[in-house]
C-alpha atoms as a PDB file:
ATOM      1  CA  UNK A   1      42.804  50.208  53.802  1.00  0.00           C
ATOM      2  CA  UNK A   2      39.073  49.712  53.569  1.00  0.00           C
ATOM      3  CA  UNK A   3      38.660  51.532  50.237  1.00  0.00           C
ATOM      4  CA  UNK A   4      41.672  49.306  48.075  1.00  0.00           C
ATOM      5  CA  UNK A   5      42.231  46.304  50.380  1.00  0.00           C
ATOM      6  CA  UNK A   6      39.136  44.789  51.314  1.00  0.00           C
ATOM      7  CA  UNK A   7      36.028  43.159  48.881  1.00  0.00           C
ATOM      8  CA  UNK A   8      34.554  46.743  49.025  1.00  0.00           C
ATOM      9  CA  UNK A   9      36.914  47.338  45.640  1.00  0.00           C
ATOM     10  CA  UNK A  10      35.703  44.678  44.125  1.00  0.00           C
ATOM     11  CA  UNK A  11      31.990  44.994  44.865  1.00  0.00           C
ATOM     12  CA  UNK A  12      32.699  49.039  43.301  1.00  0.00           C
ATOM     13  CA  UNK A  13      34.511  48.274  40.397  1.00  0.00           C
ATOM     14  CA  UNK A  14      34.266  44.677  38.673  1.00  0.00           C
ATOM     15  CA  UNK A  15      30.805  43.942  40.358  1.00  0.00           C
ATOM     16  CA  UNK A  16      28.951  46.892  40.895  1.00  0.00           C
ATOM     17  CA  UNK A  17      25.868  46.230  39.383  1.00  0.00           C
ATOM     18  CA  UNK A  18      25.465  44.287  43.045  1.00  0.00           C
ATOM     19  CA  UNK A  19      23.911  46.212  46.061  1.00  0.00           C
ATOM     20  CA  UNK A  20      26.997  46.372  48.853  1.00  0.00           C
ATOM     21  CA  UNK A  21      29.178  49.166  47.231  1.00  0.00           C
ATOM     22  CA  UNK A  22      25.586  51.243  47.537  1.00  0.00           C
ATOM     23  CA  UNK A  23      24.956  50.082  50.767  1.00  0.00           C
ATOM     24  CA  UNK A  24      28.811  50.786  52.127  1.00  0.00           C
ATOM     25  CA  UNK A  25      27.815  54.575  50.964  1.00  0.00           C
ATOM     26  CA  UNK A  26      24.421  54.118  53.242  1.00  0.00           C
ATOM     27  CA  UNK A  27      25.977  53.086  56.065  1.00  0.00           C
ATOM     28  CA  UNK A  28      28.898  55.543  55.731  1.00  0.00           C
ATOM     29  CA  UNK A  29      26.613  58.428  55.365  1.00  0.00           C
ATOM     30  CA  UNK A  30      23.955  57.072  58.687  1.00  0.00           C
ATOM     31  CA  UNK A  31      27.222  57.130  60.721  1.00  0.00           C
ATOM     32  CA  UNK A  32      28.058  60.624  59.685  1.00  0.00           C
ATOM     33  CA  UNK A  33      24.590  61.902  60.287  1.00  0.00           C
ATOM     34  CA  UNK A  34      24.798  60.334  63.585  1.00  0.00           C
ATOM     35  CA  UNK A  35      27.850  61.620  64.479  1.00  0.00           C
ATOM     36  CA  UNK A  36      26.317  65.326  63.305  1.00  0.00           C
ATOM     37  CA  UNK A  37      22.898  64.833  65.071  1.00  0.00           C
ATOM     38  CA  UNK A  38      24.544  64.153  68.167  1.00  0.00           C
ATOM     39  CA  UNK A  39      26.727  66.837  68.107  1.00  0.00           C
ATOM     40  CA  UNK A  40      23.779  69.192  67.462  1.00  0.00           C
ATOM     41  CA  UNK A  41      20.311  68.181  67.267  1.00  0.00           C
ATOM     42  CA  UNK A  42      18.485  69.470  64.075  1.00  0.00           C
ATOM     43  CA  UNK A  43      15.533  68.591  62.217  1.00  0.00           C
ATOM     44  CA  UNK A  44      17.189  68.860  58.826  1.00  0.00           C
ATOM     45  CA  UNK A  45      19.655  66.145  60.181  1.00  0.00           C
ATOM     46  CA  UNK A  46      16.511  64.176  61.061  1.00  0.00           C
ATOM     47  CA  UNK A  47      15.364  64.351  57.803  1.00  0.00           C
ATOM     48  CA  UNK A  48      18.337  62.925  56.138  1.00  0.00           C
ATOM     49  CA  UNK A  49      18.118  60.591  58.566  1.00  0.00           C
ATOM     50  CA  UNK A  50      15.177  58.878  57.879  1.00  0.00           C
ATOM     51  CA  UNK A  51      15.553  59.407  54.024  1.00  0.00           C
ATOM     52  CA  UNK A  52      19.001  57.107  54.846  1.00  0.00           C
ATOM     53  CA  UNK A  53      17.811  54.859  57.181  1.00  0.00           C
ATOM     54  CA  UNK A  54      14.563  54.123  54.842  1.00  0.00           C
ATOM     55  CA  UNK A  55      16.783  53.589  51.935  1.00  0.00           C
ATOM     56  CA  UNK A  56      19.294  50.841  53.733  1.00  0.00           C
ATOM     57  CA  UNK A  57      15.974  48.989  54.735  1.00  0.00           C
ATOM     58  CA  UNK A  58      15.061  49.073  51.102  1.00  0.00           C
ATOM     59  CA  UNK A  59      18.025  47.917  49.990  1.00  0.00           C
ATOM     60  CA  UNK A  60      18.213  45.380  52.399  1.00  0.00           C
ATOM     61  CA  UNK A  61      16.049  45.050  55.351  1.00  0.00           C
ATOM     62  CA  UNK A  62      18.492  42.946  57.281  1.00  0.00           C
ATOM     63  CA  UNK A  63      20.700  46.384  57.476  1.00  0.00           C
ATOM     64  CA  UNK A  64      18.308  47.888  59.700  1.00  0.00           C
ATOM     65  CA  UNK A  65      20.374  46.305  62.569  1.00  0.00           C
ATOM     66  CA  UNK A  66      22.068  50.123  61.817  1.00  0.00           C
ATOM     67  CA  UNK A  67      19.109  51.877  64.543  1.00  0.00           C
ATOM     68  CA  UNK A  68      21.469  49.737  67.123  1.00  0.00           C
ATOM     69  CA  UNK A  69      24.655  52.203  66.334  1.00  0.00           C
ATOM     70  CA  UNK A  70      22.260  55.425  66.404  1.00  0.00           C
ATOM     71  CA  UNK A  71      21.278  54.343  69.964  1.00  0.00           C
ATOM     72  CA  UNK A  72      23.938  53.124  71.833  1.00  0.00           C
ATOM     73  CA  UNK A  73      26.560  55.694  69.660  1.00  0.00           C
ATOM     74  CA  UNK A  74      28.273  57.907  72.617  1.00  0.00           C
ATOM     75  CA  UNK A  75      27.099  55.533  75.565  1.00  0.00           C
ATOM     76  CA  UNK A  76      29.784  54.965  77.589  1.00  0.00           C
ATOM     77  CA  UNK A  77      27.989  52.758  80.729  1.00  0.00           C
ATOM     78  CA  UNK A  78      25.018  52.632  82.089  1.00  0.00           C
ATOM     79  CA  UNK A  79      25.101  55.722  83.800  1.00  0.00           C
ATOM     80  CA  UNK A  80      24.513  57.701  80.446  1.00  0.00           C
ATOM     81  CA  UNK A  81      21.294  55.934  79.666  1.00  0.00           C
ATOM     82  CA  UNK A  82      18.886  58.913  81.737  1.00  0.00           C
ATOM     83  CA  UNK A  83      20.647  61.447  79.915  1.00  0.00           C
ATOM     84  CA  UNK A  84      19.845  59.872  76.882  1.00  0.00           C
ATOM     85  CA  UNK A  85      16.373  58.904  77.327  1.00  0.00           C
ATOM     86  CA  UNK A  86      15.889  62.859  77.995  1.00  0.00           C
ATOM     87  CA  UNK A  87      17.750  63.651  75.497  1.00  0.00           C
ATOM     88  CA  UNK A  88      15.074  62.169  72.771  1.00  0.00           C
ATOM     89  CA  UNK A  89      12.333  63.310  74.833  1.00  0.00           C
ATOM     90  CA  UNK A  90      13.303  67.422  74.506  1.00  0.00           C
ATOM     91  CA  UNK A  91      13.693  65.998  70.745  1.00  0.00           C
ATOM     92  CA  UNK A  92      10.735  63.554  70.383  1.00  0.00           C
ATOM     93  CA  UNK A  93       9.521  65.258  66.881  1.00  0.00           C
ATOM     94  CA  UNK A  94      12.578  64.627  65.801  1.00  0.00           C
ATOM     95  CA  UNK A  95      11.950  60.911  65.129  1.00  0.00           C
ATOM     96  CA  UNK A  96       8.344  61.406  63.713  1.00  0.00           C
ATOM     97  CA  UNK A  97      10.602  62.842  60.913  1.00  0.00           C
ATOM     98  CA  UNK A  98      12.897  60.314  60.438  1.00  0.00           C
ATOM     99  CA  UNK A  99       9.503  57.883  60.341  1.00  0.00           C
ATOM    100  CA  UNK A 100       7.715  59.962  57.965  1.00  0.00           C
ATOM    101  CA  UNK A 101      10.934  60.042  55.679  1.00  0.00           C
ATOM    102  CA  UNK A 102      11.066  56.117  55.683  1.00  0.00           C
ATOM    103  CA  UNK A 103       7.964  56.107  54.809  1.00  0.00           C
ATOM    104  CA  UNK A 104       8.096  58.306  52.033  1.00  0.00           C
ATOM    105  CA  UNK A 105      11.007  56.004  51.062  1.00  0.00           C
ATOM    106  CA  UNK A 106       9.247  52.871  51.350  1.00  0.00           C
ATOM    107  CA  UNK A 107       6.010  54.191  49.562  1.00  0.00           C
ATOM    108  CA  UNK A 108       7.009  53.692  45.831  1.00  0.00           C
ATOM    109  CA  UNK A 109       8.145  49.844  46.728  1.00  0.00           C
ATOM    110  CA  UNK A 110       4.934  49.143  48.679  1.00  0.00           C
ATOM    111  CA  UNK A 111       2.811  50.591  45.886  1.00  0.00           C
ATOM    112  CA  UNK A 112       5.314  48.478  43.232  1.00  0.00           C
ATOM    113  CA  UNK A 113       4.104  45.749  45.277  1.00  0.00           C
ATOM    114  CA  UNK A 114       0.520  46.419  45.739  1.00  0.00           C
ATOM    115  CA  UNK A 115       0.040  46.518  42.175  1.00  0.00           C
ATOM    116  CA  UNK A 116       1.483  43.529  40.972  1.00  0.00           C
ATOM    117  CA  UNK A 117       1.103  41.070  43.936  1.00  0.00           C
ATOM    118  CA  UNK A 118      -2.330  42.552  45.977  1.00  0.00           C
ATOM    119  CA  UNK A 119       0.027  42.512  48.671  1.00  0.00           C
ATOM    120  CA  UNK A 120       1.205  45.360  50.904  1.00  0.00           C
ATOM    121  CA  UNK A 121       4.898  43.434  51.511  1.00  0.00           C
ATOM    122  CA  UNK A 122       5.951  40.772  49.288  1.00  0.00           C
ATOM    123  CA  UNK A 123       8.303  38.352  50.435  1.00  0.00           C
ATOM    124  CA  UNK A 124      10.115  37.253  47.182  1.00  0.00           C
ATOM    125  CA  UNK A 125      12.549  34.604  48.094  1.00  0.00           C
ATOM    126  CA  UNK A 126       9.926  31.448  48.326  1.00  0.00           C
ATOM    127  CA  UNK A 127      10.933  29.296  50.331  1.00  0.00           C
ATOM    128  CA  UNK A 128      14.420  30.794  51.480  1.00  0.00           C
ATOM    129  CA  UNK A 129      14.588  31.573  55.018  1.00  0.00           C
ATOM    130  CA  UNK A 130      17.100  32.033  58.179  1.00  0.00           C
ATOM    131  CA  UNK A 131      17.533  29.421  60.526  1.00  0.00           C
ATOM    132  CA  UNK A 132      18.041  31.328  64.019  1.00  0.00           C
ATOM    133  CA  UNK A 133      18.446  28.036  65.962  1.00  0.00           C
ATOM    134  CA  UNK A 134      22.264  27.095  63.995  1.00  0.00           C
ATOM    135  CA  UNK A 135      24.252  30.105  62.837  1.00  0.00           C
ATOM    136  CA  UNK A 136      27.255  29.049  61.012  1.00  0.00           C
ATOM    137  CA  UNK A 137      29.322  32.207  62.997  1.00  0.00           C
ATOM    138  CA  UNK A 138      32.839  30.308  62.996  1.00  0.00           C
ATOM    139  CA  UNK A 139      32.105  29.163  59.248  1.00  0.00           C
ATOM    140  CA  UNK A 140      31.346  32.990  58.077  1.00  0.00           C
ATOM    141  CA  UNK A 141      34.263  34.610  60.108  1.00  0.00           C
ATOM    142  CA  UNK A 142      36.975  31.857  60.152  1.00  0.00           C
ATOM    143  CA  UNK A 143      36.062  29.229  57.090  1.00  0.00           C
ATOM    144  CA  UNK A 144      37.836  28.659  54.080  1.00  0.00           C
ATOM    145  CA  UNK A 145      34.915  28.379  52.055  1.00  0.00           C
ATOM    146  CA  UNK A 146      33.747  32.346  52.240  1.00  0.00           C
ATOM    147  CA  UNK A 147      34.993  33.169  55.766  1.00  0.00           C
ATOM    148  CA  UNK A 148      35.430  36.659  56.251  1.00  0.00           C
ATOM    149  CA  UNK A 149      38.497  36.801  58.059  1.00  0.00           C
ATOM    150  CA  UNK A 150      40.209  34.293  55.812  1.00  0.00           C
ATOM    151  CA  UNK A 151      39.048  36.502  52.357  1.00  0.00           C
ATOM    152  CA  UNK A 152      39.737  40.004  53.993  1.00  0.00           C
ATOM    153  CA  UNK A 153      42.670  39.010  56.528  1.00  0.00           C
ATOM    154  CA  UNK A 154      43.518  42.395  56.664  1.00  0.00           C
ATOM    155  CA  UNK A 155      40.146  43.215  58.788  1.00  0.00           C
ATOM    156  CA  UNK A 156      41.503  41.340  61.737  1.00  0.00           C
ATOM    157  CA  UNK A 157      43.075  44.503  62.632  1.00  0.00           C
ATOM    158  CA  UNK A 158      39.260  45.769  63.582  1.00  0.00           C
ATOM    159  CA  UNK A 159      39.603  43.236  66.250  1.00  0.00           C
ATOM    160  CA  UNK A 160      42.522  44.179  67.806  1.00  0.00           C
ATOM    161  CA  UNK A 161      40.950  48.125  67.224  1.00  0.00           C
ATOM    162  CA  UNK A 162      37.757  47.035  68.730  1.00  0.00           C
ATOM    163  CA  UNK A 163      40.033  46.714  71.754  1.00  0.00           C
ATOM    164  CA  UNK A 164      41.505  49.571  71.601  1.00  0.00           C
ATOM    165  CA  UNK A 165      38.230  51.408  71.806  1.00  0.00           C
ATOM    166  CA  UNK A 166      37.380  49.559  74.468  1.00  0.00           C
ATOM    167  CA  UNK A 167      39.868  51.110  76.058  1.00  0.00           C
ATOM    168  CA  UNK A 168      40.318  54.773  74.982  1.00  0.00           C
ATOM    169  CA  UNK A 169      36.816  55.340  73.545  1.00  0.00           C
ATOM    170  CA  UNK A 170      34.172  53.054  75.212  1.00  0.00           C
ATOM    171  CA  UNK A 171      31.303  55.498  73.520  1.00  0.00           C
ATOM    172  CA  UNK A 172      31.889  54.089  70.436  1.00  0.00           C
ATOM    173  CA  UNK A 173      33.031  50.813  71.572  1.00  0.00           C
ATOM    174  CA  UNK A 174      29.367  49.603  72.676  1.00  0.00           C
ATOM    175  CA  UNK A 175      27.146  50.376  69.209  1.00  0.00           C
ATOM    176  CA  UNK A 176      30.056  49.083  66.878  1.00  0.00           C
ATOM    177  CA  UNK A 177      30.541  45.804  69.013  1.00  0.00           C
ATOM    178  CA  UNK A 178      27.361  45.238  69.538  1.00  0.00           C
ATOM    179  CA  UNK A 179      25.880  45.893  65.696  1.00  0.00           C
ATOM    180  CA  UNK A 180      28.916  43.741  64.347  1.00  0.00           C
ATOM    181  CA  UNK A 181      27.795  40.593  67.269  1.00  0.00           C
ATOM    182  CA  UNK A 182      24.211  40.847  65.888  1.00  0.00           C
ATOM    183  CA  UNK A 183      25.340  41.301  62.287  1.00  0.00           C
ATOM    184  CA  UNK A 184      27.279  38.221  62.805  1.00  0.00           C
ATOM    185  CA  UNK A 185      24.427  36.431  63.893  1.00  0.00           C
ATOM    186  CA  UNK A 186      22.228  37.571  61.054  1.00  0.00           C
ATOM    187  CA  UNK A 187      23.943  36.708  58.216  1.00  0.00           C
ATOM    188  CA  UNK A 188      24.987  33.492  59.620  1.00  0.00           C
ATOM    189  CA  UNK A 189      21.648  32.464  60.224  1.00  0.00           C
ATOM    190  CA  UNK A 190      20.388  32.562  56.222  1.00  0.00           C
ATOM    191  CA  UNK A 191      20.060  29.307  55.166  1.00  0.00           C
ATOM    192  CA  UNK A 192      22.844  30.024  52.261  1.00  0.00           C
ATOM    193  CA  UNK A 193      25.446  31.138  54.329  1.00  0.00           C
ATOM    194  CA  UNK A 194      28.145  31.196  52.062  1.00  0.00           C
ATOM    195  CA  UNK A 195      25.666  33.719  49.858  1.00  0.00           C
ATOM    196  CA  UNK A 196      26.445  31.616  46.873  1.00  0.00           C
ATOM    197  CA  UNK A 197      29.003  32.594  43.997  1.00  0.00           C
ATOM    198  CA  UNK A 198      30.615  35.825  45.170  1.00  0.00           C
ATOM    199  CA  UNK A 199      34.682  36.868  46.091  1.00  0.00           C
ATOM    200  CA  UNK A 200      34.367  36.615  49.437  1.00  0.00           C
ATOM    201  CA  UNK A 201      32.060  37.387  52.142  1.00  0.00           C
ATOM    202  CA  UNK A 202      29.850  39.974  50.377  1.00  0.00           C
ATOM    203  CA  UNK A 203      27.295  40.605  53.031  1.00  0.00           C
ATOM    204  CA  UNK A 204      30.045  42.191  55.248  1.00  0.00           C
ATOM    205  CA  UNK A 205      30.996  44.959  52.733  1.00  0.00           C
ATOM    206  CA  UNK A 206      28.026  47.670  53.825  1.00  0.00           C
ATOM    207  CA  UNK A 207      29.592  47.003  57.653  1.00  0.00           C
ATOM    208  CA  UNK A 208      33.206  47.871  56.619  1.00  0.00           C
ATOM    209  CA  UNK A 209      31.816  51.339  57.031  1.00  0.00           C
ATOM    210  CA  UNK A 210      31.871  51.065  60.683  1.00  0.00           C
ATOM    211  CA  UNK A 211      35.036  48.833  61.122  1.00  0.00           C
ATOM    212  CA  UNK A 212      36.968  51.761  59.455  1.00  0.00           C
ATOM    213  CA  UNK A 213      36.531  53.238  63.435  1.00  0.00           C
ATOM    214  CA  UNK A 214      38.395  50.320  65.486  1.00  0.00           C
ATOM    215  CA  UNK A 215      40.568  49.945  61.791  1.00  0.00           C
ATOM    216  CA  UNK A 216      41.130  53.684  62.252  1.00  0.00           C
ATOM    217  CA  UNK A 217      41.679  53.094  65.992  1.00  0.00           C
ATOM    218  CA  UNK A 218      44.537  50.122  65.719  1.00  0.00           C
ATOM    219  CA  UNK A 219      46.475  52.440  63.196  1.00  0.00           C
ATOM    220  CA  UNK A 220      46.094  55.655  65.877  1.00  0.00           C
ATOM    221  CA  UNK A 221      47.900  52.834  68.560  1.00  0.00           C
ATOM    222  CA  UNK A 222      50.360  51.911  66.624  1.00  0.00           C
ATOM    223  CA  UNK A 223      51.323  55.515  65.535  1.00  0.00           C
ATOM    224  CA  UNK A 224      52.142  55.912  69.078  1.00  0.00           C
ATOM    225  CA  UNK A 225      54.369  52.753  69.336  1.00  0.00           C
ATOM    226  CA  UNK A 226      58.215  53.328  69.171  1.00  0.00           C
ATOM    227  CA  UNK A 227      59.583  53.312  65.679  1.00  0.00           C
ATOM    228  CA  UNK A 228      60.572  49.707  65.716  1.00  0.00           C
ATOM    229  CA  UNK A 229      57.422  48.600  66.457  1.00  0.00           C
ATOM    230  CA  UNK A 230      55.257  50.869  64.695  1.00  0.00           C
ATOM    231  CA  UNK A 231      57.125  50.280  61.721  1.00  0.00           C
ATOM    232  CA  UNK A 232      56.935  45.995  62.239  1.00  0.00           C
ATOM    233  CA  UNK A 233      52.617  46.489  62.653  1.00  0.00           C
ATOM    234  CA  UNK A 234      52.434  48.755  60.058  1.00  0.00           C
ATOM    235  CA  UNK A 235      54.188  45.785  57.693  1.00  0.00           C
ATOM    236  CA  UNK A 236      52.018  43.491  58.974  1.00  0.00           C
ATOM    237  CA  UNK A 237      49.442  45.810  57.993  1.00  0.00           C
ATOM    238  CA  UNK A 238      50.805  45.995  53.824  1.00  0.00           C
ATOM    239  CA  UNK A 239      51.064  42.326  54.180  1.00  0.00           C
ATOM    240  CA  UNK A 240      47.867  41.266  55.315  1.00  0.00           C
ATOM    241  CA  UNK A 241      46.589  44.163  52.778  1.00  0.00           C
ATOM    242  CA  UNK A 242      48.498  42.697  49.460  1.00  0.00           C
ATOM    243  CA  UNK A 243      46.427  39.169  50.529  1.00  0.00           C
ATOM    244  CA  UNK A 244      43.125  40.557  50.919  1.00  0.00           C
END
């Protein structure tokens, strides 16, 4: 579904030249190490962490909205928030890894700029800038113009999986929900919006990494559904698919 029948196939194939297709493999790959340094802590894992992490800031420094998933990812309520704090302290070096590998990411770009600007960091769009205080939210989800749901119907599935996760797996519920809120709020606050000439809403692509979970978690709900119904959602599904 997310691989053939969102704007991820186009951004691999007839666009590619464009960052998102790169960034969808980022963001795929800093979920999976998150997943594996969770499961069992290891400095190697911290590593590729940081060497990740620094290269989805470079690519876009927006993305680094990701730490959010990394923290929250496995917090069910309150209640698990000690053991987690304790949890980075018996693996504090850990992190002075992943900071020393996004630094050794950064380095070549911060030299790059150094050299020809004088400057340390270089902001290149001029005058471009977000405006924080009016997000156009309902225009980038819902509009006709670009609006993500509208372009890539099929994703409205995630919302109904977000649920579901809610329900039946809260721990991932919390990071996904609240990195795709904030990502919302982000790219709707860039003064361009609409992110000029492009098939769809392009600056959702690198985040269809993560809806693939509540994606993943309608299908596992309807599998469960008696035949009848699993076999009406699953059409809705191919429909909603053949118009993205």
């Amino acid at each position: 579904i997310i691989g053939l029948t969102t704007t991820l196939y186009w951004y691999a194939t007839f666009e590619a030249p464009m960052s998102h297709s790169y960034s969808f493999f980022l963001f795929a790959a800093f979920l999976y190490l998150t997943g594996q340094w969770y499961e069992k802590a290891a400095w190697w894992k911290a590593m590729l962490m940081g060497i990740v992490f620094g290269l989805i800031v470079l690519v876009r420094p927006t993305n680094g909205l990701v730490v959010l998933v990394f923290l929250l990812f496995g917090i069910k309520n309150w209640k698990d928030i000690p053991a987690r704090i304790k949890l980075y302290g018996k693996y504090w070096y850990h992190f002075f890894i992943v900071v020393a590998m996004i630094g050794l990411v950064m380095l070549p770009q911060l030299l790059y700029w150094k050299e020809i600007t004088g400057q340390w960091i270089y902001y290149s769009y001029g005058s471009e800038r977000f405006f924080w205080n009016s997000p156009k939210m309902i225009e980038v989800l819902f509009g006709f113009r670009k609006g993500l749901f509208v372009y890539t119907p099929v994703l409205l599935v995630s919302l109904i999986g977000m649920y579901i996760l809610w329900k039946k797996q809260r721990d991932l519920f919390w990071p996904l929900v609240i990195f795709f809120i904030l990502n919302v709020y982000v790219i709707s606050s860039w003064w361009c919006w609409w992110y000029g000439g492009s098939y769809g809403m392009r600056s959702f692509v690198e985040s269809y990494a993560f809806l693939a979970i509540p994606v993943a978690g309608f299908i596992a709900w309807a599998g469960e559904k008696r035949k009848s119904t699993r076999i009406s959602l699953y059409i809705i599904v191919l429909l909603l698919s053949l118009h993205s």
